[in-house]
PDB file of N, CA and C in Angstrom:
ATOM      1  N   UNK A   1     108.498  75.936  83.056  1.00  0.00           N
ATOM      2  CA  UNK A   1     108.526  75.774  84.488  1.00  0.00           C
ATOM      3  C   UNK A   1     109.398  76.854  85.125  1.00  0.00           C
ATOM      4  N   UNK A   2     110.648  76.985  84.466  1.00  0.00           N
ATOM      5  CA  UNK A   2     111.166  78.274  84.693  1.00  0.00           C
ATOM      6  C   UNK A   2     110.606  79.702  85.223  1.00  0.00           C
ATOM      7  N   UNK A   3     109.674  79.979  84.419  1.00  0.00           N
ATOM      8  CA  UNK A   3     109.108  81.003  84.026  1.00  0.00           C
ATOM      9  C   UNK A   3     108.159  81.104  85.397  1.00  0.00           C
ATOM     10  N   UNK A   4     107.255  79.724  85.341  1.00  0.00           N
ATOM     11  CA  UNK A   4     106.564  80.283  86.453  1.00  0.00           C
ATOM     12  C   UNK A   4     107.373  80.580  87.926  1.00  0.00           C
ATOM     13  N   UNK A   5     108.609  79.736  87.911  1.00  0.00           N
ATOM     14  CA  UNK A   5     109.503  80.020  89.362  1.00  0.00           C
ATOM     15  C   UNK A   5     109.500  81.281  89.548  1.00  0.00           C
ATOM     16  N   UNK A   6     109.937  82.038  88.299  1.00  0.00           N
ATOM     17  CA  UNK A   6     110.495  83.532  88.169  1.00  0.00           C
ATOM     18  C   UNK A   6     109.283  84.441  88.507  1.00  0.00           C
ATOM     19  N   UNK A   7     107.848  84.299  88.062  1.00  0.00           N
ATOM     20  CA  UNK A   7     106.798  84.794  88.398  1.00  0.00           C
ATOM     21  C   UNK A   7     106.742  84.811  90.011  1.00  0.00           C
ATOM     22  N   UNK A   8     106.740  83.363  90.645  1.00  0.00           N
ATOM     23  CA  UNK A   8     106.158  83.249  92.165  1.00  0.00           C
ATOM     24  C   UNK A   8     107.444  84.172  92.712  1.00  0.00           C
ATOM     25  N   UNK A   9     108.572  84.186  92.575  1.00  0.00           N
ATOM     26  CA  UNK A   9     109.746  84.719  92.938  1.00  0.00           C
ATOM     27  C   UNK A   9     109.487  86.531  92.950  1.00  0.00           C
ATOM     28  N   UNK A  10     109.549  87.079  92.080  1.00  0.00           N
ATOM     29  CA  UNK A  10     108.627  88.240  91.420  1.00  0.00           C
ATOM     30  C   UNK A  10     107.735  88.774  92.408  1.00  0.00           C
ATOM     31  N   UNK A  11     106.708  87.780  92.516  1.00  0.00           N
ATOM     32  CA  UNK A  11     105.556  88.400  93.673  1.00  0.00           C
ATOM     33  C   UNK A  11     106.044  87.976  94.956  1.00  0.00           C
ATOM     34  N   UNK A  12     106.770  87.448  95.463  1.00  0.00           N
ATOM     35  CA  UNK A  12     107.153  86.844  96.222  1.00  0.00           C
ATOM     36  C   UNK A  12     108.037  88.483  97.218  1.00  0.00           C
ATOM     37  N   UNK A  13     108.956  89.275  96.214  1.00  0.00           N
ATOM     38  CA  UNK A  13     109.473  89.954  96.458  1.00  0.00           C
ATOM     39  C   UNK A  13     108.760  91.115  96.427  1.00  0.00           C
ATOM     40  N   UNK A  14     107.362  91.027  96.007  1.00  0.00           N
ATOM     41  CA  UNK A  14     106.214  92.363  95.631  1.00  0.00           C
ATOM     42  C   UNK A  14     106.058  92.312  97.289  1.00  0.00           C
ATOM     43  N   UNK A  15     105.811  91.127  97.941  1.00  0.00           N
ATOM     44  CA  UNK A  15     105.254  91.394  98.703  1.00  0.00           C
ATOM     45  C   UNK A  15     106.085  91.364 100.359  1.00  0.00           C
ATOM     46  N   UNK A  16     107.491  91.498 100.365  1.00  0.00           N
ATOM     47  CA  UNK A  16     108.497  91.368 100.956  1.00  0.00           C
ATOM     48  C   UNK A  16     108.846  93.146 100.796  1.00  0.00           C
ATOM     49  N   UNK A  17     108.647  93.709 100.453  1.00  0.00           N
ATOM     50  CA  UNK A  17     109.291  95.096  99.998  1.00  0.00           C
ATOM     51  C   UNK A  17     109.626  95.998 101.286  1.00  0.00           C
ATOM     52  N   UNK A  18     110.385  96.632 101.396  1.00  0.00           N
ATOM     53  CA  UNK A  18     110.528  97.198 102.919  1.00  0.00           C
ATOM     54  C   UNK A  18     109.567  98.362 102.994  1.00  0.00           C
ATOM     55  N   UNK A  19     108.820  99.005 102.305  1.00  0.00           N
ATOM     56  CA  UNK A  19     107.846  99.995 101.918  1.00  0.00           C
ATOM     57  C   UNK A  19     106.683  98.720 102.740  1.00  0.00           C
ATOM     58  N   UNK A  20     106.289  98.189 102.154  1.00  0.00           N
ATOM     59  CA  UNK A  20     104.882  97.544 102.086  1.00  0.00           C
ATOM     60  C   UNK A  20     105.156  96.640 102.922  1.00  0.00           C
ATOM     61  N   UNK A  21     105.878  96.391 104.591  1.00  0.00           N
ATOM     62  CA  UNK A  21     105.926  95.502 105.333  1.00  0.00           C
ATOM     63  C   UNK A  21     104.286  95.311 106.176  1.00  0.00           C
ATOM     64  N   UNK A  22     103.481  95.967 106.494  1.00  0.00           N
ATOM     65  CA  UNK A  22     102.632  96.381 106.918  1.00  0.00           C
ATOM     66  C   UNK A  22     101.350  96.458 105.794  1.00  0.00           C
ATOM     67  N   UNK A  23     100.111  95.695 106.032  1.00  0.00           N
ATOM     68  CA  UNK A  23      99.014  95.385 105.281  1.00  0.00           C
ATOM     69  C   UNK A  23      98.375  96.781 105.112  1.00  0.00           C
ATOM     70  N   UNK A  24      98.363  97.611 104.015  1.00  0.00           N
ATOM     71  CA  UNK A  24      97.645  99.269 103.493  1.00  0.00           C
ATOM     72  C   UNK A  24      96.135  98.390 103.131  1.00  0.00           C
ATOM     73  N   UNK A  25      95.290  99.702 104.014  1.00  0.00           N
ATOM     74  CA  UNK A  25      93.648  99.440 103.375  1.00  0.00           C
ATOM     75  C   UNK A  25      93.338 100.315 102.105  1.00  0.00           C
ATOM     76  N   UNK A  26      93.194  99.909 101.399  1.00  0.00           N
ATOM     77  CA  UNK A  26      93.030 100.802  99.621  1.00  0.00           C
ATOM     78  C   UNK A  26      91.227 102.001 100.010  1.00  0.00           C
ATOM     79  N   UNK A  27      91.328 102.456  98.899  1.00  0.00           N
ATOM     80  CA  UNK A  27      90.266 103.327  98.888  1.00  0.00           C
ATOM     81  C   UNK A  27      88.975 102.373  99.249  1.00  0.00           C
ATOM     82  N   UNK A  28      88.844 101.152  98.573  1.00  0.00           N
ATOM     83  CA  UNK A  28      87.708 100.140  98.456  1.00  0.00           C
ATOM     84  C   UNK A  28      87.473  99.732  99.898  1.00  0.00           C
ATOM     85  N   UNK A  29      88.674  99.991 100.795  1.00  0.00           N
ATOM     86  CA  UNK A  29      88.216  99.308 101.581  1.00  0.00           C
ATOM     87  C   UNK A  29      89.002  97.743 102.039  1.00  0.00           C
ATOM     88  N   UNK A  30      89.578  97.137 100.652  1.00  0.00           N
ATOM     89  CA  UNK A  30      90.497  96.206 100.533  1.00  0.00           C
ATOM     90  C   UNK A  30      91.510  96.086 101.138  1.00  0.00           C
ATOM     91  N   UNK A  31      92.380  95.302 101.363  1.00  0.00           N
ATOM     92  CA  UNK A  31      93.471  95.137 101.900  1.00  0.00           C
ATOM     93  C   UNK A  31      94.491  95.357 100.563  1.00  0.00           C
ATOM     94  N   UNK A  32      95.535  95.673 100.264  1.00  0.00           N
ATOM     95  CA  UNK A  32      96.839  95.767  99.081  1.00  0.00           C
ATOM     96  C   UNK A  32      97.106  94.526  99.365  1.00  0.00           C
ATOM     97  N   UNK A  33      97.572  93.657 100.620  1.00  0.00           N
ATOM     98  CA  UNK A  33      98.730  92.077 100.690  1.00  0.00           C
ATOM     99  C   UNK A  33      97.404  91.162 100.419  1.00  0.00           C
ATOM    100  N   UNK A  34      96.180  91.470 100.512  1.00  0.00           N
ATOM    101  CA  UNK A  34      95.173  89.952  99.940  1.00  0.00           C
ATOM    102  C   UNK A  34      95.036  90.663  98.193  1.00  0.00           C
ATOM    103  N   UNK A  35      94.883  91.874  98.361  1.00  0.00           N
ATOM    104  CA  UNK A  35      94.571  92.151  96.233  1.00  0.00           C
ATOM    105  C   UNK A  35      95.643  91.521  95.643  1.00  0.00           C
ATOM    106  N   UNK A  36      97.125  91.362  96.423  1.00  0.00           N
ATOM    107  CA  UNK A  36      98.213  91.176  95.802  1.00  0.00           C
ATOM    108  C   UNK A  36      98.265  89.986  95.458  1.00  0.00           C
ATOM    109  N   UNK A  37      97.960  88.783  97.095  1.00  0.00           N
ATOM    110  CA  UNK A  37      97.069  87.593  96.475  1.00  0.00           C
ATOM    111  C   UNK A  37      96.626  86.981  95.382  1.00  0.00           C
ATOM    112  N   UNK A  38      95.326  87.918  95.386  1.00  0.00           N
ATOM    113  CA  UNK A  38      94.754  87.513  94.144  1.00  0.00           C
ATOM    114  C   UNK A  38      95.001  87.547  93.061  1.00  0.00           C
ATOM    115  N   UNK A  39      95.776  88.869  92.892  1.00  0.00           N
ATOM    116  CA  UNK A  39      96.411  89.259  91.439  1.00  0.00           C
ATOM    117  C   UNK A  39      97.818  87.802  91.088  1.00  0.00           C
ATOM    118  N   UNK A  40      98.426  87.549  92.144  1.00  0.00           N
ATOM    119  CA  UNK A  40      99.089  86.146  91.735  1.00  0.00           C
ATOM    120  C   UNK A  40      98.510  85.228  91.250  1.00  0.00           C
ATOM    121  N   UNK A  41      97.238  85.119  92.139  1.00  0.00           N
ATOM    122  CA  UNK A  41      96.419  83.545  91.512  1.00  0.00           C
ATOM    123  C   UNK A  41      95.521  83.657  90.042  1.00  0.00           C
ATOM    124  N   UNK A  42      94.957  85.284  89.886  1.00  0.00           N
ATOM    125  CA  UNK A  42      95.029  85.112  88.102  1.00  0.00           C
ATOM    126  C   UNK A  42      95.146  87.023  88.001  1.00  0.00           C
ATOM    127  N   UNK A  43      96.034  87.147  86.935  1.00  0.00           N
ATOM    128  CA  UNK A  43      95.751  88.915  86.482  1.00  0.00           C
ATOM    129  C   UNK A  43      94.259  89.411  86.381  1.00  0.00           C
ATOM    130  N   UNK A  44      94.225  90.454  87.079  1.00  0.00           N
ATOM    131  CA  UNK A  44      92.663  90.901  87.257  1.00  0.00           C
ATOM    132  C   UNK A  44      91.863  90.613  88.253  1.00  0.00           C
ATOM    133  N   UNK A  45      92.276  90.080  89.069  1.00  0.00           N
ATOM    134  CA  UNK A  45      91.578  89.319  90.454  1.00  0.00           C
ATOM    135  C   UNK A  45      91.598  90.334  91.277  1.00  0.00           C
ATOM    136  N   UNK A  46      92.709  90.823  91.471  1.00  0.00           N
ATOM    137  CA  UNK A  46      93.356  91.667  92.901  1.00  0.00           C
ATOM    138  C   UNK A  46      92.247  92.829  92.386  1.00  0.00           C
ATOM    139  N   UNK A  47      92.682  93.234  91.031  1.00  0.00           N
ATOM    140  CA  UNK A  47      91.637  95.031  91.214  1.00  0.00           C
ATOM    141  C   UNK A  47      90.059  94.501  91.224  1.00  0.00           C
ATOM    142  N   UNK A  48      89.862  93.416  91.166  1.00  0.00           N
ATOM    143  CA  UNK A  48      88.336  93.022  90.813  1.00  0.00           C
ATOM    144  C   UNK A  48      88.147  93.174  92.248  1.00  0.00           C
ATOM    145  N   UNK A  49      88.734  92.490  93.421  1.00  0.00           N
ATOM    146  CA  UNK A  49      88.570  92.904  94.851  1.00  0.00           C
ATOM    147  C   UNK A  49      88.734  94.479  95.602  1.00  0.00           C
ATOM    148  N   UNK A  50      89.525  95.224  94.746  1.00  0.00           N
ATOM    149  CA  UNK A  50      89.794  96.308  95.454  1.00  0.00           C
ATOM    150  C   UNK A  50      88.580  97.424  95.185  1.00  0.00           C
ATOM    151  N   UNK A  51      88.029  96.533  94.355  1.00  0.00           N
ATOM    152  CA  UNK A  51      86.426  97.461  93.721  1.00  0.00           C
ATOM    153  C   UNK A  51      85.424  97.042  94.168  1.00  0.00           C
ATOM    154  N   UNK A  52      85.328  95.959  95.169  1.00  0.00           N
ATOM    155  CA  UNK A  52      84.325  95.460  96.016  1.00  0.00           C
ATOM    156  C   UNK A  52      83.528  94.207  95.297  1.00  0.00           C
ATOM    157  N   UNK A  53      84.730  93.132  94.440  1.00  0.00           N
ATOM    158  CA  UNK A  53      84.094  92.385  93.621  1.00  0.00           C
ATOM    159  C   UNK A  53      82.640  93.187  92.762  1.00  0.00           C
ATOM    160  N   UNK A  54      81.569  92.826  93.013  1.00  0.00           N
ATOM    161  CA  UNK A  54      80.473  93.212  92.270  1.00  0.00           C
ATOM    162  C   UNK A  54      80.428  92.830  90.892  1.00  0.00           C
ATOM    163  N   UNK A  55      79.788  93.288  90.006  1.00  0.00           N
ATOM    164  CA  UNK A  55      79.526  92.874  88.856  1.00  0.00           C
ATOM    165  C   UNK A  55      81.090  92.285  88.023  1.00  0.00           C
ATOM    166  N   UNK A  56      81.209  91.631  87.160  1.00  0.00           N
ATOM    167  CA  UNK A  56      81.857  91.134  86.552  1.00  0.00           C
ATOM    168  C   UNK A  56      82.200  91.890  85.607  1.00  0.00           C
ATOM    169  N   UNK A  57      81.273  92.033  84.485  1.00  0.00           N
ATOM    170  CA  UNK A  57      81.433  93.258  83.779  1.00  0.00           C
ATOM    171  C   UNK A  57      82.152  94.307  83.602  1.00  0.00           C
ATOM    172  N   UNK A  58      81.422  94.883  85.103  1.00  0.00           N
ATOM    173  CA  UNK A  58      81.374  96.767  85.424  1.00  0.00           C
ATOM    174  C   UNK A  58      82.419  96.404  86.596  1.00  0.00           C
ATOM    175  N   UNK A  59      82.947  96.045  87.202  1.00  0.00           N
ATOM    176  CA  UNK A  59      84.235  96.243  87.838  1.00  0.00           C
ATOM    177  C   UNK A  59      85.441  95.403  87.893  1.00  0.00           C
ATOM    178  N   UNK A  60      85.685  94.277  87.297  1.00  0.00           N
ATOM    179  CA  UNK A  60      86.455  93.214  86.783  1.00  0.00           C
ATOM    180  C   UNK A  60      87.632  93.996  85.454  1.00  0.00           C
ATOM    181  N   UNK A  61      89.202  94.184  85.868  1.00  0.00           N
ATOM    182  CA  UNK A  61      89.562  94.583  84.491  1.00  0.00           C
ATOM    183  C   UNK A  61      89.983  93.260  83.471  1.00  0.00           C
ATOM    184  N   UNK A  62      88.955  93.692  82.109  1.00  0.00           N
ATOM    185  CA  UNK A  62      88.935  93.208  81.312  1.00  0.00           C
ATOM    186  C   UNK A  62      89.686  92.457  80.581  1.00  0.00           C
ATOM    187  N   UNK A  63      90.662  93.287  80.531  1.00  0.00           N
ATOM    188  CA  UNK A  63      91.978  92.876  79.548  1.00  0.00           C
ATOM    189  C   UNK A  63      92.939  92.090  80.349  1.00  0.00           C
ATOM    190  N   UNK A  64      93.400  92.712  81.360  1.00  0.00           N
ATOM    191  CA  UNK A  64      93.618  91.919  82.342  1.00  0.00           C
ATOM    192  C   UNK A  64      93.155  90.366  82.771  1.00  0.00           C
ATOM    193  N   UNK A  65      92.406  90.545  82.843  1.00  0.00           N
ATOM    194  CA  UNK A  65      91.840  88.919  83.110  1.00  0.00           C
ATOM    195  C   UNK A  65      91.465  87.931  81.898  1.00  0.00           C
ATOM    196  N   UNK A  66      91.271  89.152  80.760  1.00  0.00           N
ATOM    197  CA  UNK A  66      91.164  87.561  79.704  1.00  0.00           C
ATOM    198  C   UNK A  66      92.372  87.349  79.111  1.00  0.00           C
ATOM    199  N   UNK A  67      93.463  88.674  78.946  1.00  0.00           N
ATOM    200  CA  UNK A  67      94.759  88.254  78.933  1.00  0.00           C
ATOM    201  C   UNK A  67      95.406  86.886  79.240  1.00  0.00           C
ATOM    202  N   UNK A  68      94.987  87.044  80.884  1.00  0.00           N
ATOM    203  CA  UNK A  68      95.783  86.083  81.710  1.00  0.00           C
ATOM    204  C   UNK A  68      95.689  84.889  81.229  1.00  0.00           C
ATOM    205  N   UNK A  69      94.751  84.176  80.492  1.00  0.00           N
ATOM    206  CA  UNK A  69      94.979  82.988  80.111  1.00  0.00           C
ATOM    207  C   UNK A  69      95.626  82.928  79.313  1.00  0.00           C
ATOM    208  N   UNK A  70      96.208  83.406  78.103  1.00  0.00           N
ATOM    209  CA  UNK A  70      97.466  83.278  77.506  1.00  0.00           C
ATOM    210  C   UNK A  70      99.259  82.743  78.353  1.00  0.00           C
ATOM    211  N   UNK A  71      99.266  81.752  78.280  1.00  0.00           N
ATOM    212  CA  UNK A  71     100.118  81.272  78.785  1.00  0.00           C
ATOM    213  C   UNK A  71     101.459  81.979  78.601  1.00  0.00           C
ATOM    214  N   UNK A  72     102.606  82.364  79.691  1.00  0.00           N
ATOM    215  CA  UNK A  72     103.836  83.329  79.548  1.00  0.00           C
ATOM    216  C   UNK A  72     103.898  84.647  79.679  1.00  0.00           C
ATOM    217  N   UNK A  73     102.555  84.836  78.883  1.00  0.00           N
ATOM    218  CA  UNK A  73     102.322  86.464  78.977  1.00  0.00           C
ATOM    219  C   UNK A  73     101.340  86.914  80.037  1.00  0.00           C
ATOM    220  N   UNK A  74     100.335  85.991  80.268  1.00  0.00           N
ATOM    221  CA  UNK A  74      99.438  86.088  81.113  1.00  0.00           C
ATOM    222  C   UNK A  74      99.587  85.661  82.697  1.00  0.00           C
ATOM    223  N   UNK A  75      99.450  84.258  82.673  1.00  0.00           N
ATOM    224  CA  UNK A  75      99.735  83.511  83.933  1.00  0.00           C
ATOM    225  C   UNK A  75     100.310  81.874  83.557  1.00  0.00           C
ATOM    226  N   UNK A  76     101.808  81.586  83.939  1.00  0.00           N
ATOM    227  CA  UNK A  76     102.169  82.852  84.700  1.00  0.00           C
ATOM    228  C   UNK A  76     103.380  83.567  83.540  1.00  0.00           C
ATOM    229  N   UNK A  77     103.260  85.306  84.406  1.00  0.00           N
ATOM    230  CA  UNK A  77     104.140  85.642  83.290  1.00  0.00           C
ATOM    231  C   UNK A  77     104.038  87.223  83.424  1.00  0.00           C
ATOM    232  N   UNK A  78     104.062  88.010  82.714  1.00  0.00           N
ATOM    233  CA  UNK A  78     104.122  89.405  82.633  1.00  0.00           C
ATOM    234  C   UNK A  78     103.381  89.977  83.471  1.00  0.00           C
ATOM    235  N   UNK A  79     101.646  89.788  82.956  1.00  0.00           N
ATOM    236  CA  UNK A  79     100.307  90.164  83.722  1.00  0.00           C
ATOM    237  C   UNK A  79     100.589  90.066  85.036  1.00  0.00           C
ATOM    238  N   UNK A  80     100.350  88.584  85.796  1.00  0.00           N
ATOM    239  CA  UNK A  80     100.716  88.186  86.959  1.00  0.00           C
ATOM    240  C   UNK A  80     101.053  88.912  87.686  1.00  0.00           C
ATOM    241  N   UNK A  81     102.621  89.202  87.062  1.00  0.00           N
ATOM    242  CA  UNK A  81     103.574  90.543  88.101  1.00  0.00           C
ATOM    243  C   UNK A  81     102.994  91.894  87.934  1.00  0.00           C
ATOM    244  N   UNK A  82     102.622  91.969  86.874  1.00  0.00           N
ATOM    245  CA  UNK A  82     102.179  93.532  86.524  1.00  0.00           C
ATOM    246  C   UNK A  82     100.700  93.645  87.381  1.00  0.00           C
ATOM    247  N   UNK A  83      99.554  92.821  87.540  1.00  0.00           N
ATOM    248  CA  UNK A  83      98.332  92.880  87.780  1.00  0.00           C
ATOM    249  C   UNK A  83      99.206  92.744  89.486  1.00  0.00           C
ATOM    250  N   UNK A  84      99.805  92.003  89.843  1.00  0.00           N
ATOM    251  CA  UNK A  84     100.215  92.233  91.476  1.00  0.00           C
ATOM    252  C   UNK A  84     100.822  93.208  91.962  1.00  0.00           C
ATOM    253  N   UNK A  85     101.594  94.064  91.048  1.00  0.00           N
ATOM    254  CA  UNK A  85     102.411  95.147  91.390  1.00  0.00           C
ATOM    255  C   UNK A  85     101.258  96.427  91.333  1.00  0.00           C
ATOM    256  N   UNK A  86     100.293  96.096  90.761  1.00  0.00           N
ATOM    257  CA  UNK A  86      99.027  97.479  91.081  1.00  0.00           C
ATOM    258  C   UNK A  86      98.230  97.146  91.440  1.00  0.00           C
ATOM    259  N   UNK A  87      98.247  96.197  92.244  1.00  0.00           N
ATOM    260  CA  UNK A  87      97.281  95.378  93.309  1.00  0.00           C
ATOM    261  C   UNK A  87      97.713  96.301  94.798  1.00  0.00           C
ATOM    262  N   UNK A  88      99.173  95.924  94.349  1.00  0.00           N
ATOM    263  CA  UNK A  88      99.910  95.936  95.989  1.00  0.00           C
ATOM    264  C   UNK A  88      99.874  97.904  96.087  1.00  0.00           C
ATOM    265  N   UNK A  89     100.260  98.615  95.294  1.00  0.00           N
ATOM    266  CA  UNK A  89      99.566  99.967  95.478  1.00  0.00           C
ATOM    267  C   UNK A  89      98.641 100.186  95.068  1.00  0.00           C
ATOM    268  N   UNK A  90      97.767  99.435  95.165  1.00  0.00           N
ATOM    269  CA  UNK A  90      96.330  99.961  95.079  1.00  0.00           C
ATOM    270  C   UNK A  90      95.568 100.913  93.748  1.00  0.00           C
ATOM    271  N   UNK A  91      96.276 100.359  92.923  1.00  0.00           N
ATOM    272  CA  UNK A  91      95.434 100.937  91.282  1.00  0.00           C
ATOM    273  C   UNK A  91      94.733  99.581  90.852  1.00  0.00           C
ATOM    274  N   UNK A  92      93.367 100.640  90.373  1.00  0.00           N
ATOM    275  CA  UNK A  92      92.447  99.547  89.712  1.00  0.00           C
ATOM    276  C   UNK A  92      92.176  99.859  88.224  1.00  0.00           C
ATOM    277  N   UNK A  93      93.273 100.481  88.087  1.00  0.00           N
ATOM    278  CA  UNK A  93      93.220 100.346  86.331  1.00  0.00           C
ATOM    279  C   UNK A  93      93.814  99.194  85.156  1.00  0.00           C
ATOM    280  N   UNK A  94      93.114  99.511  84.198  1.00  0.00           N
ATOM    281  CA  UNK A  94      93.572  98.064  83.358  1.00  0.00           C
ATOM    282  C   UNK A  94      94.682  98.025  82.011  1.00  0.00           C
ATOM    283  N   UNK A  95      95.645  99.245  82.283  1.00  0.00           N
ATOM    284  CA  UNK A  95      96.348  99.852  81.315  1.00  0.00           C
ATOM    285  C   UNK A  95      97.448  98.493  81.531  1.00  0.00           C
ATOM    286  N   UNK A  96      97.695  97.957  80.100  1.00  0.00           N
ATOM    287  CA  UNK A  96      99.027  96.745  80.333  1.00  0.00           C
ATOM    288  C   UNK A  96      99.965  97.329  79.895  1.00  0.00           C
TER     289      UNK A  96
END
């Protein structure tokens, strides 16, 4: 339970940053403060939006999102922050 406090706390402050007070539109078109969103509610969400959703497959990162179900490491936990912190600048790569 800890852990997840420390996660919501984490993004909490991703998205408080004095840089990023103001909602950035990404290359996609996306918003960075809703990818960041998503990337809280599971790793891989946020870049799956910043690519215009679409196929699952072909624009969904992989590792990222099946990661995330691993509990601590995934969600909540490492991913989480890591998949929100390149949400919120706008990378849609899937390097962990």
């Amino acid at each position: 339970m800890r852990i997840a406090a420390v996660a919501f706390v984490a993004a909490g402050v991703l998205l408080t940053d004095a840089e990023g007070a103001a909602a950035r539109t990404c290359s996609g078109g996306g918003s960075n403060e809703s990818a960041t969103w998503f990337s809280v509610l599971h790793p891989g969400l946020g870049e799956w939006y910043l690519k215009g959703w679409g196929g699952f497959w072909a624009h969904a990162p992989q590792k990222k999102f099946w990661l995330g179900f691993i509990p601590i490491y995934g969600w909540p936990g490492y991913l989480q922050v890591k998949s929100a912190i390149d949400a919120n600048h706008c990378r849609t790569n899937d390097d962990l």
